[in-house]
Protein backbone atom coordinates (compact mmCIF):
# COMPACT_ATOMS: atom_id res chain seq x y z
CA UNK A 1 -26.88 -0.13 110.77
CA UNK A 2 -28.64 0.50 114.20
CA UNK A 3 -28.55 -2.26 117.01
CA UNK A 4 -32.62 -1.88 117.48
CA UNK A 5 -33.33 -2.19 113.37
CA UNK A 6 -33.94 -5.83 111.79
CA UNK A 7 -31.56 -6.28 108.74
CA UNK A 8 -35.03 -6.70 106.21
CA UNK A 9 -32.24 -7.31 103.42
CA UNK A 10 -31.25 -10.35 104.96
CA UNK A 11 -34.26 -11.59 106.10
CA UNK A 12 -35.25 -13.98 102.90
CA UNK A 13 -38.60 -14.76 104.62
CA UNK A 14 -39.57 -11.10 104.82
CA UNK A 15 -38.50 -10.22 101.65
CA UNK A 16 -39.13 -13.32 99.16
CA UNK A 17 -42.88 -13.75 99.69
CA UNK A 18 -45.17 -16.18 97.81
CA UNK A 19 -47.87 -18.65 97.29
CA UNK A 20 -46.43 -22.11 97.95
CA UNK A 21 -49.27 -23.65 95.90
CA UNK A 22 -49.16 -21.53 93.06
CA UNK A 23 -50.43 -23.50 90.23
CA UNK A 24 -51.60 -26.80 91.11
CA UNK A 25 -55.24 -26.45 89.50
CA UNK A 26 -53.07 -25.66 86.21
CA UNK A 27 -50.46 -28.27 86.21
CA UNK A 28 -53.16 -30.88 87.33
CA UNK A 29 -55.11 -30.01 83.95
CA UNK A 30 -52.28 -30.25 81.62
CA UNK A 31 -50.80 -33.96 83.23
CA UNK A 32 -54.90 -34.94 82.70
CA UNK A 33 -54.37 -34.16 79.01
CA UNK A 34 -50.65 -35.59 79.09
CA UNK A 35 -51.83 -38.32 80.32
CA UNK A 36 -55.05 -38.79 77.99
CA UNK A 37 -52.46 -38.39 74.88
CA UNK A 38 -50.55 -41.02 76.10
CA UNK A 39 -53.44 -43.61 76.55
CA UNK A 40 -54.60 -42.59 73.19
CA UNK A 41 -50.78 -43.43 71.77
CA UNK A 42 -50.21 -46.38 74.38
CA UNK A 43 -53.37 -48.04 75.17
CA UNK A 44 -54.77 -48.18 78.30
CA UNK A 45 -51.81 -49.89 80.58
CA UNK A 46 -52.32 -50.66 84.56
CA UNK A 47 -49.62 -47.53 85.35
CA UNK A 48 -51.86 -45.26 82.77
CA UNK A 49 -55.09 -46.18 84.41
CA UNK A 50 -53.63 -45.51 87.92
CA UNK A 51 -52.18 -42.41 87.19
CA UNK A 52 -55.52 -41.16 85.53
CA UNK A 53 -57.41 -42.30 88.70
CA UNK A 54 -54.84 -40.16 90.66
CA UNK A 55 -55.13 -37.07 88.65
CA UNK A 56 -59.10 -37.56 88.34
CA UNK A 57 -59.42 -37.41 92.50
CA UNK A 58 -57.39 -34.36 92.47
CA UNK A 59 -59.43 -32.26 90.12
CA UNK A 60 -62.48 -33.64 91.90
CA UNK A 61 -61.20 -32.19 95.23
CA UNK A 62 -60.43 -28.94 93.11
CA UNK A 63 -64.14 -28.91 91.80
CA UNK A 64 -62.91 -28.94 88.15
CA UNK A 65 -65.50 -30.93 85.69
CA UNK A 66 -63.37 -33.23 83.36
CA UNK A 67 -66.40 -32.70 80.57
CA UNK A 68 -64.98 -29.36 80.17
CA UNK A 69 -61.26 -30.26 80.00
């Protein structure tokens, strides 16, 4: 290999490229529904209700309606 050349192969940041958030809005959605199964199973306990409240902020700052879920 040349002195002046990069070695691309074993540069993992230049060749492994990706979106670090990659499906967020998706696994938000499905631990909303997870979590709605499991009240409907469970009842509505304190670690339930705050783990809905967490989930329900989340797809607010995403913009998703929860009528439509």
């Amino acid at each position: 290999m040349p002195a002046n050349k990069r070695p691309r192969r074993l540069n993992y940041a230049v060749n492994k490229k990706w979106p670090k958030s990659g499906g967020k809005v998706a696994k938000a959605i499905n631990h909303y529904k997870k979590l709605q199964t499991r009240i409907n199973f469970e009842g509505e306990t304190k670690w339930l209700k705050n783990a809905v409240e967490i989930v329900t902020v989340k797809l607010k700052k995403y913009q998703i309606n929860l009528n439509k879920i």
